[in-house]
N, C-alpha and C. Protein backbone atom coordinates (compact mmCIF):
# COMPACT_ATOMS: atom_id res chain seq x y z
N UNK A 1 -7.84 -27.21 -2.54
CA UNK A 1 -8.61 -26.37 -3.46
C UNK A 1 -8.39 -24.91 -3.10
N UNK A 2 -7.98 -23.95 -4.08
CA UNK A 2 -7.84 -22.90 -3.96
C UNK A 2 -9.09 -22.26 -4.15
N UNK A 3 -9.47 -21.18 -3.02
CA UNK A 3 -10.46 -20.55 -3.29
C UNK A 3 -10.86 -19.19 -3.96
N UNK A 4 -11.86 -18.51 -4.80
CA UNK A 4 -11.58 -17.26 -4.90
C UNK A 4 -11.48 -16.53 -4.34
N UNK A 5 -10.99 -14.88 -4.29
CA UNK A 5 -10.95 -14.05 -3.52
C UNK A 5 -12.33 -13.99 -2.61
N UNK A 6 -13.21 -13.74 -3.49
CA UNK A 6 -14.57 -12.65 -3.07
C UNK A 6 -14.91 -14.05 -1.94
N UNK A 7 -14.88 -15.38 -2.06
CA UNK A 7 -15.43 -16.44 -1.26
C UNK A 7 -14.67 -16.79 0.14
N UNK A 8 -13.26 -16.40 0.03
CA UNK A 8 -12.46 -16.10 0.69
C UNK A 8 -12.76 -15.12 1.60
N UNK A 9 -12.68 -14.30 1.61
CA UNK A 9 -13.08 -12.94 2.03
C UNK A 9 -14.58 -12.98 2.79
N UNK A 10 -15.74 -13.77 1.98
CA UNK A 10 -16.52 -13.73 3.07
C UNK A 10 -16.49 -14.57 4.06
N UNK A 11 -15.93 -15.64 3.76
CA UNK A 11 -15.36 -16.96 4.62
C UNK A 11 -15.24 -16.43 5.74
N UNK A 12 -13.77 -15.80 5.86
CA UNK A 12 -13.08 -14.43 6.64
C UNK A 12 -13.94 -13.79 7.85
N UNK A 13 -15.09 -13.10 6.93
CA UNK A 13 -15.65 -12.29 7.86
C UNK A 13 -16.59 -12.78 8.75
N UNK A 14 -17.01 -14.07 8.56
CA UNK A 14 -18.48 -15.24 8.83
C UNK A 14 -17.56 -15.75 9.98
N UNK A 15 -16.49 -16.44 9.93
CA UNK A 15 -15.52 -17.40 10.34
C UNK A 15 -14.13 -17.18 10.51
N UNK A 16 -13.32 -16.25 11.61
CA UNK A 16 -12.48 -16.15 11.39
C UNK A 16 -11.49 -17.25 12.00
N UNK A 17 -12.07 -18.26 12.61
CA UNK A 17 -11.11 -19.46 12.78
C UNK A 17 -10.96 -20.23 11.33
N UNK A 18 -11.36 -19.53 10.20
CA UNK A 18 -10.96 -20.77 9.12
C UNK A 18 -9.56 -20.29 8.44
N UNK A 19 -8.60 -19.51 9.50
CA UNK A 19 -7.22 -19.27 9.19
C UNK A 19 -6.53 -20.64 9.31
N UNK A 20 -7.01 -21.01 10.70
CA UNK A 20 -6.43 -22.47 11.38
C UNK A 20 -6.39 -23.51 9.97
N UNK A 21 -7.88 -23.39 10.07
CA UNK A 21 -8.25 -24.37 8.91
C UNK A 21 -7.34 -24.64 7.64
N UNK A 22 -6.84 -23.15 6.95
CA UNK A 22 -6.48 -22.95 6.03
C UNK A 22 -5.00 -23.22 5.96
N UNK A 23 -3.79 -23.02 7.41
CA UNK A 23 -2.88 -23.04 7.61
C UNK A 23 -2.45 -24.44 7.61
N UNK A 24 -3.73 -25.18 7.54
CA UNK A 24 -3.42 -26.90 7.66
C UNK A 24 -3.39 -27.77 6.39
N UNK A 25 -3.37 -26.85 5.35
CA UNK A 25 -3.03 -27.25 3.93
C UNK A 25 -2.03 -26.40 3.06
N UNK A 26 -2.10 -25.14 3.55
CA UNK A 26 -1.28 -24.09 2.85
C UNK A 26 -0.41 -23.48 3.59
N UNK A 27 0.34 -22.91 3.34
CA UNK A 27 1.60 -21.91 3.84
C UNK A 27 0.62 -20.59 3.72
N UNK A 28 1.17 -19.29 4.47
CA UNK A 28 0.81 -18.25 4.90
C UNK A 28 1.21 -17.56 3.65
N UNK A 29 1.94 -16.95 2.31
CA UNK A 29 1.73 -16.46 1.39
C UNK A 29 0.78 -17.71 0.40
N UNK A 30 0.43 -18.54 0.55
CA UNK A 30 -0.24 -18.99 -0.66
C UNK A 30 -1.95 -18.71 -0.19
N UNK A 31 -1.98 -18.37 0.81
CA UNK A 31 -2.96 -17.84 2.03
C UNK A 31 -3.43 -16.77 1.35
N UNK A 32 -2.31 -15.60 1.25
CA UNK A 32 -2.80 -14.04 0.82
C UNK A 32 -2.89 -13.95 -0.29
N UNK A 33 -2.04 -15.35 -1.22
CA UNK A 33 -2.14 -15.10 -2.83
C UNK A 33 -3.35 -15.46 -3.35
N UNK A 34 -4.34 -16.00 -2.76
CA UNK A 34 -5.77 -15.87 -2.86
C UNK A 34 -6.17 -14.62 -3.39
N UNK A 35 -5.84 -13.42 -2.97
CA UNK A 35 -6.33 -12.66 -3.66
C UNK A 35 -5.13 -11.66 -4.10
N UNK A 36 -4.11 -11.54 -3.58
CA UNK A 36 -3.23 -10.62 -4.02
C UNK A 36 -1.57 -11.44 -4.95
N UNK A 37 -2.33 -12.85 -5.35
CA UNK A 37 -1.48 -13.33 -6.55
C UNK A 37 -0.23 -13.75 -5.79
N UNK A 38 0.08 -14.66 -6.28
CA UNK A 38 1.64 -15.11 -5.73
C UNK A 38 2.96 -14.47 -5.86
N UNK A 39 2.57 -13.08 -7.24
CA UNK A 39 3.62 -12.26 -7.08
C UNK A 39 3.41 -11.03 -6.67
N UNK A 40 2.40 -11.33 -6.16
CA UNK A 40 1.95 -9.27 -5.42
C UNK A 40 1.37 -8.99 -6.37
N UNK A 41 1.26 -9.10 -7.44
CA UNK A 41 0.54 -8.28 -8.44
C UNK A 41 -1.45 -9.12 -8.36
N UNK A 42 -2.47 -8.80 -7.59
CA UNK A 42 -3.32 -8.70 -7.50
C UNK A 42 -4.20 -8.82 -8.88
N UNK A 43 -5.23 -9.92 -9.61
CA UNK A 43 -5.53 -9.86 -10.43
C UNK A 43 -7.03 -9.34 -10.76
N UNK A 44 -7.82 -8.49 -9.46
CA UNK A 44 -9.00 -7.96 -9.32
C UNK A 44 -8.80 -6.61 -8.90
N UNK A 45 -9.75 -5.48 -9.16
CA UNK A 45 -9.13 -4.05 -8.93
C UNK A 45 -9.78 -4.15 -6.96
N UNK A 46 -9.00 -3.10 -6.14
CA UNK A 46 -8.88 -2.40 -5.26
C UNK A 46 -8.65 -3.36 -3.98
N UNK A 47 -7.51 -4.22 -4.90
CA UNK A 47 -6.54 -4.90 -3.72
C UNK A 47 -5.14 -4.06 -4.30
N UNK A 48 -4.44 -3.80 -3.10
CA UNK A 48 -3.36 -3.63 -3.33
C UNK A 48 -2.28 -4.17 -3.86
N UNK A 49 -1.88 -3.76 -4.38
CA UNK A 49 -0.03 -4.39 -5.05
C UNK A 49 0.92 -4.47 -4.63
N UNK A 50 1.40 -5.82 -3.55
CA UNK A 50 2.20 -5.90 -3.04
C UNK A 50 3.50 -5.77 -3.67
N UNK A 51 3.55 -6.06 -5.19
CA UNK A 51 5.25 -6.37 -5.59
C UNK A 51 6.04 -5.40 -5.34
N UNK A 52 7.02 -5.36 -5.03
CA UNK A 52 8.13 -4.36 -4.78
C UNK A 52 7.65 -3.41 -3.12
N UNK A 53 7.13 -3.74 -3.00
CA UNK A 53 7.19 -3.26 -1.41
C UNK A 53 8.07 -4.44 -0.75
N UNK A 54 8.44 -3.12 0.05
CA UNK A 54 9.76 -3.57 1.02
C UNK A 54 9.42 -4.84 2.50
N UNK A 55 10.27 -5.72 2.75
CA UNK A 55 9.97 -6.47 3.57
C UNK A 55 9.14 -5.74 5.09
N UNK A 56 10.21 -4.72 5.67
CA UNK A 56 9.74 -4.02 6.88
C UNK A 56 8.43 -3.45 6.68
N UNK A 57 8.46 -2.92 5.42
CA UNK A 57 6.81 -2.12 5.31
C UNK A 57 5.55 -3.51 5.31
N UNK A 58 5.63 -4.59 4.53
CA UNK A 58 4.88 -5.42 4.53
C UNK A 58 4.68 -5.85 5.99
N UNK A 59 5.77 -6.08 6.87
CA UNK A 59 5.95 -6.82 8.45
C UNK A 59 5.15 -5.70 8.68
N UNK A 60 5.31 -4.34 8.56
CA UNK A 60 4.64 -3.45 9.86
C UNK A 60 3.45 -3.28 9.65
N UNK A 61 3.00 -2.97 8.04
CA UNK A 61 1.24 -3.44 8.29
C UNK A 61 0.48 -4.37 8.04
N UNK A 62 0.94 -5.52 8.23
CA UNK A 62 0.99 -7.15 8.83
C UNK A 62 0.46 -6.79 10.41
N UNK A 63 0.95 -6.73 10.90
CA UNK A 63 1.21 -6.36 12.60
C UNK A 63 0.20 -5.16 13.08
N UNK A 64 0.27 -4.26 11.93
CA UNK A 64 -0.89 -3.39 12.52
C UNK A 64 -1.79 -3.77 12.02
N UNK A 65 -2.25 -4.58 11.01
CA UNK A 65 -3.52 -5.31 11.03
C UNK A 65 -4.03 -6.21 12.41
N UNK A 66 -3.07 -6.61 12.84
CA UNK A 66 -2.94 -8.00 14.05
C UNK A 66 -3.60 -6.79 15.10
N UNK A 67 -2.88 -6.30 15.38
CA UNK A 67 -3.18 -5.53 16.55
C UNK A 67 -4.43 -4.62 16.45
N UNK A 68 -4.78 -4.17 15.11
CA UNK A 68 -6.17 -3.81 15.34
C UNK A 68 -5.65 -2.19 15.14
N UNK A 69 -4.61 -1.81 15.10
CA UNK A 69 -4.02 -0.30 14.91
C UNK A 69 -4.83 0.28 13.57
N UNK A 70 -4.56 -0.92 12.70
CA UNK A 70 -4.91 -0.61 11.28
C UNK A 70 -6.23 -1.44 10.69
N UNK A 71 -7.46 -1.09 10.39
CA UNK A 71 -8.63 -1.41 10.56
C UNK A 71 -8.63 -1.90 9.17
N UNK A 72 -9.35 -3.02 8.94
CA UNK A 72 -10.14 -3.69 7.82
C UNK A 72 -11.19 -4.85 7.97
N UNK A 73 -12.40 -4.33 7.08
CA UNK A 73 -12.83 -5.25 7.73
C UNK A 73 -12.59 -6.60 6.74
N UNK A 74 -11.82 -6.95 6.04
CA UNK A 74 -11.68 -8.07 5.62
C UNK A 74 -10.36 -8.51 5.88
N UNK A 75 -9.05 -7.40 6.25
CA UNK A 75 -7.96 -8.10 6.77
C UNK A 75 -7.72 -8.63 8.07
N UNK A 76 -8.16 -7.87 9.15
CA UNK A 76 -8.11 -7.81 10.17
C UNK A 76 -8.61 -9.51 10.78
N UNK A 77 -10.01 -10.03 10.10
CA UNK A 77 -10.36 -11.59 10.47
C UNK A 77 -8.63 -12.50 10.16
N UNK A 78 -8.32 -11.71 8.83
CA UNK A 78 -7.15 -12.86 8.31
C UNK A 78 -5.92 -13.01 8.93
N UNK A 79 -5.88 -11.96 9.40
CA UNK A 79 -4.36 -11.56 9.99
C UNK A 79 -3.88 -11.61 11.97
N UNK A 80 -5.13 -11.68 12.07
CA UNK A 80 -4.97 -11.73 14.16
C UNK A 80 -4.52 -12.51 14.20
N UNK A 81 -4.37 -14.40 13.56
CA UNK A 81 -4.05 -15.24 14.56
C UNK A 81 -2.82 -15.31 14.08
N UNK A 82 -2.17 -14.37 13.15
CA UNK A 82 -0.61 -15.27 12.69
C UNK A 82 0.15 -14.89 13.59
N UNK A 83 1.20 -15.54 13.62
CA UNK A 83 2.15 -15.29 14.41
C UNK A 83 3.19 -14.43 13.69
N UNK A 84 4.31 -14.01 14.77
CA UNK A 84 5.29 -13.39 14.33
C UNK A 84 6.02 -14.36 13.22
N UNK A 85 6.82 -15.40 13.03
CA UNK A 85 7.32 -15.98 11.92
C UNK A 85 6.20 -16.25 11.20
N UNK A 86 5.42 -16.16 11.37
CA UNK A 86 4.12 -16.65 9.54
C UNK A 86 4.44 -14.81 9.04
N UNK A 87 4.17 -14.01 9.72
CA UNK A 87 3.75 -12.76 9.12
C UNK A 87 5.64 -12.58 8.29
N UNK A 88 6.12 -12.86 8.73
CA UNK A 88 7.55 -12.80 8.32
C UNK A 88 7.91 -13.61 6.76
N UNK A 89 7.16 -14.48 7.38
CA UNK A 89 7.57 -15.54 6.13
C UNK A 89 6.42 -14.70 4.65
N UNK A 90 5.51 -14.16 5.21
CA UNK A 90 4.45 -13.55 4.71
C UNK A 90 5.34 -12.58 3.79
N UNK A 91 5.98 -11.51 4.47
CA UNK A 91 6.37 -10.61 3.93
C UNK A 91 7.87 -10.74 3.20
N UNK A 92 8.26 -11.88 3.49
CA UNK A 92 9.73 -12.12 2.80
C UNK A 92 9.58 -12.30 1.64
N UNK A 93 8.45 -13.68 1.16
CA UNK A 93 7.90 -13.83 0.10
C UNK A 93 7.68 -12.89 -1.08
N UNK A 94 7.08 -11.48 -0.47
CA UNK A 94 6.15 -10.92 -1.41
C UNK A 94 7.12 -9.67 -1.16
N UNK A 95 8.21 -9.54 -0.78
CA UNK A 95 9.61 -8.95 -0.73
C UNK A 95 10.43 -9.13 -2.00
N UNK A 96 9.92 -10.46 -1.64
CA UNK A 96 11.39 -11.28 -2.89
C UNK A 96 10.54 -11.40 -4.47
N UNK A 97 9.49 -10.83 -4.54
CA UNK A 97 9.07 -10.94 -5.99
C UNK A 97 9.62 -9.79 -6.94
N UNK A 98 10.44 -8.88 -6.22
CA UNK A 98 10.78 -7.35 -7.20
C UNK A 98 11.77 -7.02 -6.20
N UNK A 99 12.76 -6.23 -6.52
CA UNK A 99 14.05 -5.67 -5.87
C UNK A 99 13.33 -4.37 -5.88
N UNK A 100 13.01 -3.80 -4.60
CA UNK A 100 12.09 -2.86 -4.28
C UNK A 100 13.28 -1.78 -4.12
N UNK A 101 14.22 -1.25 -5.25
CA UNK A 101 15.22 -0.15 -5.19
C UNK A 101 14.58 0.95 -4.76
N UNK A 102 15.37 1.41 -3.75
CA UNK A 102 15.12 3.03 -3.44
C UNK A 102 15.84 4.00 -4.30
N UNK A 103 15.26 5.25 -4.82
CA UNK A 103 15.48 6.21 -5.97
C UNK A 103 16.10 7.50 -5.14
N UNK A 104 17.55 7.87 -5.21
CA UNK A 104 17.31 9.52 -4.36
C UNK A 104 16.67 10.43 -5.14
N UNK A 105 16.15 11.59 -4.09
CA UNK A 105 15.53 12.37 -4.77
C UNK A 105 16.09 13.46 -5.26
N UNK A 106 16.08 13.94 -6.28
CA UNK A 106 16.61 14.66 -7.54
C UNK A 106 15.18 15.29 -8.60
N UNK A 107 16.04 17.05 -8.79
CA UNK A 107 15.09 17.16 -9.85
C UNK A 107 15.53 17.22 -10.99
N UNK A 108 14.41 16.73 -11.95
CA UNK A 108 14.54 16.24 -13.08
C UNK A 108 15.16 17.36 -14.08
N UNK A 109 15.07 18.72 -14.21
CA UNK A 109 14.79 19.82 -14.76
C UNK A 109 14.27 19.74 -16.17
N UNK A 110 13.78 18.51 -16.68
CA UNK A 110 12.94 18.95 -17.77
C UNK A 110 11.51 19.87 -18.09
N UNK A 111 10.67 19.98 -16.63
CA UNK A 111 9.41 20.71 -16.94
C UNK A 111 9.55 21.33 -15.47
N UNK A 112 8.87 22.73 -15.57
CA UNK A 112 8.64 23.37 -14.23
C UNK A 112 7.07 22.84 -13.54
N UNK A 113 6.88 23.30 -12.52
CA UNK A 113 5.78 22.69 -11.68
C UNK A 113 4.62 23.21 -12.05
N UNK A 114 4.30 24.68 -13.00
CA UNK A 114 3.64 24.95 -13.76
C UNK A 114 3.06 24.38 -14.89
N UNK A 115 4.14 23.61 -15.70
CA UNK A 115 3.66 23.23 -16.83
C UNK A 115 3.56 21.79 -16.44
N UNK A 116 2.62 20.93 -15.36
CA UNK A 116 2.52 20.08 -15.49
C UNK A 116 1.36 19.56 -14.78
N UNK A 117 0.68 18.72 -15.09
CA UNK A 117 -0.45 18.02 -14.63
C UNK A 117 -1.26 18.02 -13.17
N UNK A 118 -2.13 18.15 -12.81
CA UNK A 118 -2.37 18.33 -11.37
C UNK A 118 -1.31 17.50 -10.59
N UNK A 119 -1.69 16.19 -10.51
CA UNK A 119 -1.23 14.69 -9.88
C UNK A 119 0.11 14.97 -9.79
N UNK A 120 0.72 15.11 -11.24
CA UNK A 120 2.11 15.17 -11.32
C UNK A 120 2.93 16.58 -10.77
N UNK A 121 2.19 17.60 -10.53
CA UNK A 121 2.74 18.85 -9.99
C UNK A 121 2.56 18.94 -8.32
N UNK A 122 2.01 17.87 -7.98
CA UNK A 122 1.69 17.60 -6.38
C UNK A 122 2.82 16.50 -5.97
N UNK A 123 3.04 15.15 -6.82
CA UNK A 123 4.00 14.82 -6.42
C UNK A 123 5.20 15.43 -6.39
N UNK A 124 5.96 16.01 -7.05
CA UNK A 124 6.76 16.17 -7.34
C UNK A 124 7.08 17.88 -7.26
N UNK A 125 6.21 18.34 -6.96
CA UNK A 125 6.55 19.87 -6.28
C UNK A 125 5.71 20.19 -5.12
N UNK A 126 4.71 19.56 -4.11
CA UNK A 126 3.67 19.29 -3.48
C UNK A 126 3.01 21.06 -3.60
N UNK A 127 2.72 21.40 -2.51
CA UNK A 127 2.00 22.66 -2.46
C UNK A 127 2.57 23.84 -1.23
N UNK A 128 3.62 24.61 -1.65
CA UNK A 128 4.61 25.23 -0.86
C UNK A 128 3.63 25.95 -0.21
N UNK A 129 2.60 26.67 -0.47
CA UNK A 129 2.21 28.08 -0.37
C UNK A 129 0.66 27.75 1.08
N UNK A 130 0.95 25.91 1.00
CA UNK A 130 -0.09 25.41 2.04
C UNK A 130 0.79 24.13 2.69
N UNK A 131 1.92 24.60 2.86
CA UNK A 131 2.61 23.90 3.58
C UNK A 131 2.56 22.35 3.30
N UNK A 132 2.47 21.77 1.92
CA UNK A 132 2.31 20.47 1.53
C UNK A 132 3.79 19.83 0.78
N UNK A 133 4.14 19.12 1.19
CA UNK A 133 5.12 18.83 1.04
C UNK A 133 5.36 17.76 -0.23
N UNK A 134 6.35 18.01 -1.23
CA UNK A 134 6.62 16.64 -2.53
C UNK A 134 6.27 15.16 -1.85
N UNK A 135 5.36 14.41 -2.66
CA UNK A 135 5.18 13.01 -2.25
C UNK A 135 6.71 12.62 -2.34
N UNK A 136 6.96 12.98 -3.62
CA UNK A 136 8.65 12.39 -3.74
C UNK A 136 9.72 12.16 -2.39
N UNK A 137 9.48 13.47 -2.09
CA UNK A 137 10.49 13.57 -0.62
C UNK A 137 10.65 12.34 -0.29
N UNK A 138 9.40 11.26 0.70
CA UNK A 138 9.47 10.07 1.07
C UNK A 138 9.15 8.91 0.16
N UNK A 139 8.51 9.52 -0.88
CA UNK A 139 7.85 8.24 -1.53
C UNK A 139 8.93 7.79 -3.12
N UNK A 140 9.76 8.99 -3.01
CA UNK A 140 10.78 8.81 -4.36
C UNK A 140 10.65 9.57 -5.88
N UNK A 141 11.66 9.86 -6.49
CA UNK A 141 10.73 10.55 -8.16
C UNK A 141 9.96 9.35 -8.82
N UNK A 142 10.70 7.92 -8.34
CA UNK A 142 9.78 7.15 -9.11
C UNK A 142 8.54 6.39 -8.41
N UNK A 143 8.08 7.21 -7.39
CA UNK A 143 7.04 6.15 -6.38
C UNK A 143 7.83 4.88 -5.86
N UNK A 144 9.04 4.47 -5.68
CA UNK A 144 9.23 3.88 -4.74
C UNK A 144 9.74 3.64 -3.43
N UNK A 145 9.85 4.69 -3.10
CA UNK A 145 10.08 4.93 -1.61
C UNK A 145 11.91 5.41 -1.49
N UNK A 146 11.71 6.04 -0.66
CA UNK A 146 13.02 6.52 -0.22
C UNK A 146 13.68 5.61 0.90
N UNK A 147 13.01 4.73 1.60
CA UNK A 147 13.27 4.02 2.75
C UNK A 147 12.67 3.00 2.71
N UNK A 148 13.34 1.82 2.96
CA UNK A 148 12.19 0.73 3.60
C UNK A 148 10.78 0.73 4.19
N UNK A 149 10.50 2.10 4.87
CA UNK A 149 9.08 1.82 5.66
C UNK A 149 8.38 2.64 4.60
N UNK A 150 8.51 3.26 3.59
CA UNK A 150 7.91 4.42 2.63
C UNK A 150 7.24 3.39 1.52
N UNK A 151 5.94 3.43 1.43
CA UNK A 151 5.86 2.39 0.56
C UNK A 151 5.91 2.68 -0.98
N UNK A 152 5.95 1.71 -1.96
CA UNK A 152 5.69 1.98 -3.09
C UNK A 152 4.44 2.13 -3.58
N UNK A 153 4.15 3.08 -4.24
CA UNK A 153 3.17 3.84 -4.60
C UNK A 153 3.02 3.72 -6.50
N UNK A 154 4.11 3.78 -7.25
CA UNK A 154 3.76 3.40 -8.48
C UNK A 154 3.35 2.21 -8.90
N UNK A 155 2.41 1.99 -9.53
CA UNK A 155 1.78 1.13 -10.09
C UNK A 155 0.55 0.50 -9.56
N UNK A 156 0.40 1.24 -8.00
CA UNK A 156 -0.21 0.93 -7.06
C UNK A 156 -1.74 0.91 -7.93
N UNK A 157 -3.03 -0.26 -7.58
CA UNK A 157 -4.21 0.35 -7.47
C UNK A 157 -4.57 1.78 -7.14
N UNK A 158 -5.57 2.67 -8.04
CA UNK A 158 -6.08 3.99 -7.38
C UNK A 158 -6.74 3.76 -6.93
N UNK A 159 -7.77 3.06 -6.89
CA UNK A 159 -9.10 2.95 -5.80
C UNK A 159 -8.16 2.59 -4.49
N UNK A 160 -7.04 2.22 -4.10
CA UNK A 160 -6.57 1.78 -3.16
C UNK A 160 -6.16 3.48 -2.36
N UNK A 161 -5.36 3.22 -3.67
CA UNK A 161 -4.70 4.96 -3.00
C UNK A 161 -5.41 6.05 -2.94
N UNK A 162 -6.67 5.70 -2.98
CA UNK A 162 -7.22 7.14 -2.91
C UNK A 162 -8.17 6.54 -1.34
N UNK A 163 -8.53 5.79 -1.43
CA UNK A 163 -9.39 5.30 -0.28
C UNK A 163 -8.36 5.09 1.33
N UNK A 164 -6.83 4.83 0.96
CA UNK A 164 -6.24 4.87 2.03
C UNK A 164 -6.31 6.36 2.27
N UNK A 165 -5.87 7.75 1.30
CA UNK A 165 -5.83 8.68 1.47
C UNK A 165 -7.27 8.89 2.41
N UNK A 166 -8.08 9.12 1.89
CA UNK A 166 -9.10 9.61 2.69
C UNK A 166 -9.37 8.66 4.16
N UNK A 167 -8.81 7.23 4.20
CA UNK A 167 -8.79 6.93 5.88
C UNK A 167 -8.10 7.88 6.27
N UNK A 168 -6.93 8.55 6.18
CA UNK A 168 -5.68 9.15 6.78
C UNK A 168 -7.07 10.84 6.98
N UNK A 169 -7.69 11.33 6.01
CA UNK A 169 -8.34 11.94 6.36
C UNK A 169 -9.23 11.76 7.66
N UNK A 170 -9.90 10.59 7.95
CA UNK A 170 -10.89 10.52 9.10
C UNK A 170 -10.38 10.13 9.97
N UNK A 171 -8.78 10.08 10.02
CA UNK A 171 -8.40 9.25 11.36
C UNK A 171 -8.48 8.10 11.29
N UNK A 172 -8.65 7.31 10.48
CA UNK A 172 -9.17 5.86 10.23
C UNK A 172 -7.74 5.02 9.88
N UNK A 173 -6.54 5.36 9.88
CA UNK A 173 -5.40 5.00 9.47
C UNK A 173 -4.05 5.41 10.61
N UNK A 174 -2.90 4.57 10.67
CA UNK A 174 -2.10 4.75 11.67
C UNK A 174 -1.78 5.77 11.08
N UNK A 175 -0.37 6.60 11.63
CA UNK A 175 -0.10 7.85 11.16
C UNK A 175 0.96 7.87 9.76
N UNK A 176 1.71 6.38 9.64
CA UNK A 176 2.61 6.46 8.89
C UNK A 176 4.21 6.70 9.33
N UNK A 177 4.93 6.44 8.64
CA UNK A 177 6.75 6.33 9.32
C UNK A 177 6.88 7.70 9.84
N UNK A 178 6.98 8.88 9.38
CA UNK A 178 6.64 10.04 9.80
C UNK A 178 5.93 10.52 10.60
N UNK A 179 4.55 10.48 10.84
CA UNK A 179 3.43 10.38 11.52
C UNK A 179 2.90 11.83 10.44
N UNK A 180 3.37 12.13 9.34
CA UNK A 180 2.64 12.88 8.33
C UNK A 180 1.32 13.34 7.50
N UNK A 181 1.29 11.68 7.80
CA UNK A 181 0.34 11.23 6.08
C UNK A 181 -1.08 12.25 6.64
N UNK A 182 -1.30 12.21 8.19
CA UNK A 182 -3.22 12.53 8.34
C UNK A 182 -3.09 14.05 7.61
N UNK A 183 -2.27 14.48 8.54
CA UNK A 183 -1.82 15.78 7.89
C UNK A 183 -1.87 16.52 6.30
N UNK A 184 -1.19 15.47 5.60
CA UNK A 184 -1.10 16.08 4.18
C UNK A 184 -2.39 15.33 3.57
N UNK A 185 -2.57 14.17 4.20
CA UNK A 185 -4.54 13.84 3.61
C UNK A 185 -5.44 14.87 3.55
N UNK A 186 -5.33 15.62 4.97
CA UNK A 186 -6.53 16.05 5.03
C UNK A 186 -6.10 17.57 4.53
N UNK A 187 -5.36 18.11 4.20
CA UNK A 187 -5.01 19.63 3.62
C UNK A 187 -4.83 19.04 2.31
N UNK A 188 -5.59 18.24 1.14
CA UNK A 188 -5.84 17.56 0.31
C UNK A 188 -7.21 17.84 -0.24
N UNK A 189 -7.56 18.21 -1.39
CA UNK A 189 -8.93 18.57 -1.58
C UNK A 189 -9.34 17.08 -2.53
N UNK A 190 -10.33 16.55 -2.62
CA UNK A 190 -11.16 15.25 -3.13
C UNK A 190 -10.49 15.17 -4.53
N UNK A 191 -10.59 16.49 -5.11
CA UNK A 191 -9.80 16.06 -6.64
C UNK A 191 -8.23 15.85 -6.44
N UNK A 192 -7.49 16.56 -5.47
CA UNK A 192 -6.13 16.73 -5.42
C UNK A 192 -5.89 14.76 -5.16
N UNK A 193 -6.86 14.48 -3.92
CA UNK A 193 -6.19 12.82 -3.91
C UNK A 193 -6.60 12.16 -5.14
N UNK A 194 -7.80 12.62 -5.93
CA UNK A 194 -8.18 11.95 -7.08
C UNK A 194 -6.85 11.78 -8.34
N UNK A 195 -6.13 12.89 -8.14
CA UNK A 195 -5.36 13.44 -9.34
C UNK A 195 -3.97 12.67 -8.72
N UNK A 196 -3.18 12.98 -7.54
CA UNK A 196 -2.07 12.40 -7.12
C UNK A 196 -1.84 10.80 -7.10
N UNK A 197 -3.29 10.28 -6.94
CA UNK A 197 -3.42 8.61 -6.75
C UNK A 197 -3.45 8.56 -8.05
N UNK A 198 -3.64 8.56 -9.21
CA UNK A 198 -4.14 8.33 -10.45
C UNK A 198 -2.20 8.56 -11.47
N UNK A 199 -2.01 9.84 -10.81
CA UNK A 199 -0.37 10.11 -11.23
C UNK A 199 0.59 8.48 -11.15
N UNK A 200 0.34 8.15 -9.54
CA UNK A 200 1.35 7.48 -9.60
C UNK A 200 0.59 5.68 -9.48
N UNK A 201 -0.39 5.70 -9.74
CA UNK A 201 -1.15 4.41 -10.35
C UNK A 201 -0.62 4.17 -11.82
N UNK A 202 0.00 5.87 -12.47
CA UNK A 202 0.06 5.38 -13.65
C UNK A 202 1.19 5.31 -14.19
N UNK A 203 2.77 5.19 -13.04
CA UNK A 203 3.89 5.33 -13.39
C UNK A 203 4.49 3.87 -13.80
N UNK A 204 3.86 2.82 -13.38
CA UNK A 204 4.07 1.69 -13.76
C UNK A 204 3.16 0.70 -13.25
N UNK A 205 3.01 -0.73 -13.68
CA UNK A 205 2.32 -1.73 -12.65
C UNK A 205 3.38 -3.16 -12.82
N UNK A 206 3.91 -3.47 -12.32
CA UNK A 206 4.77 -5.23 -12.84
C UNK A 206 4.37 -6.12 -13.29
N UNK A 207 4.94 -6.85 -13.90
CA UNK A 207 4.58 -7.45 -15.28
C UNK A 207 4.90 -9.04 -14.73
């Protein structure tokens, strides 16, 4: 019997030996597709969207969940006891649902950084004059990453992306492939992450 998310989840936090439990009928992605769908695409808001994220990025915050680097309180019960091949098999899976292409970065020259939207004038020209740098740089013109460890960001949940943003504000988040992200979080004003998460929530979602 497959369970729902929300029952799941408190299961989780009550009981975190009912991984064991769970591993003794299911495989380790049919585990996470409980709530984040068998193709990454998540069918409740402010879970993330795994599709098209890259294998290494899925393995590494897999692992920093395990280790406790990267705090949740609903992943962290799910994720301590796996092992290195479950978390693998975890992330191959939800690898292989989208060809997670990397985009070089290039400008477009159809609009200047003036004539364009908060969200969209932060990605894509960040904020020179406060030392903030294009999301694009690492994250791509189309939100999907420039690198394997850069994650994809279009289509992403905003409640996701704006709530990771502000961990990266309190310290509440590892630093990222760069060790950047606390940095450009927190020289970020409440509307700026409101407006940048919302940009690229709305560049696509998979179908």
């Amino acid at each position: 019997m497959k369970l729902p998310c929300s029952l799941l989840l408190l299961w989780a936090s009550l009981s975190p030996q009912w991984v064991l439990a769970a591993q003794a009928v299911q495989d380790v992605p049919e585990i996470c597709a409980t709530c984040h769908s068998m193709n990454g695409v998540p069918k409740e808001p402010n879970i993330p969207n795994l599709w098209g994220q890259s294998e290494a990025y899925i393995s590494e915050q897999l692992r920093a969940f395990r280790s406790g680097k990267r705090v949740s309180d609903f992943m962290n019960p799910i994720i301590y006891q796996l092992s290195d091949d479950q978390i693998a098999r975890a992330a191959k899976h939800f690898a292989g649902q989208a060809e997670a292409k990397t985009v070089p970065l290039h400008w477009s020259g159809d609009k200047w950084p003036g004539d364009m939207e908060a969200g969209e004038r932060l990605a894509l020209a960040g904020k020179p004059d406060r030392n903030l740098p294009a999301c694009v740089a690492c994250h791509g013109p189309s939100g999907v990453g420039v690198s394997p460890l850069f994650p994809r960001l279009a289509g992403q949940d905003p409640a996701y992306l704006k709530r990771q943003l502000h961990y990266w504000k309190a310290n509440k988040r590892p630093d990222g492939a760069m060790g950047s992200m606390p940095a450009i979080a927190k020289a970020l004003s409440d509307a700026e992450v409101d407006a940048v998460a919302n940009y690229f929530a709305a560049l696509g979602v998979a179908k």
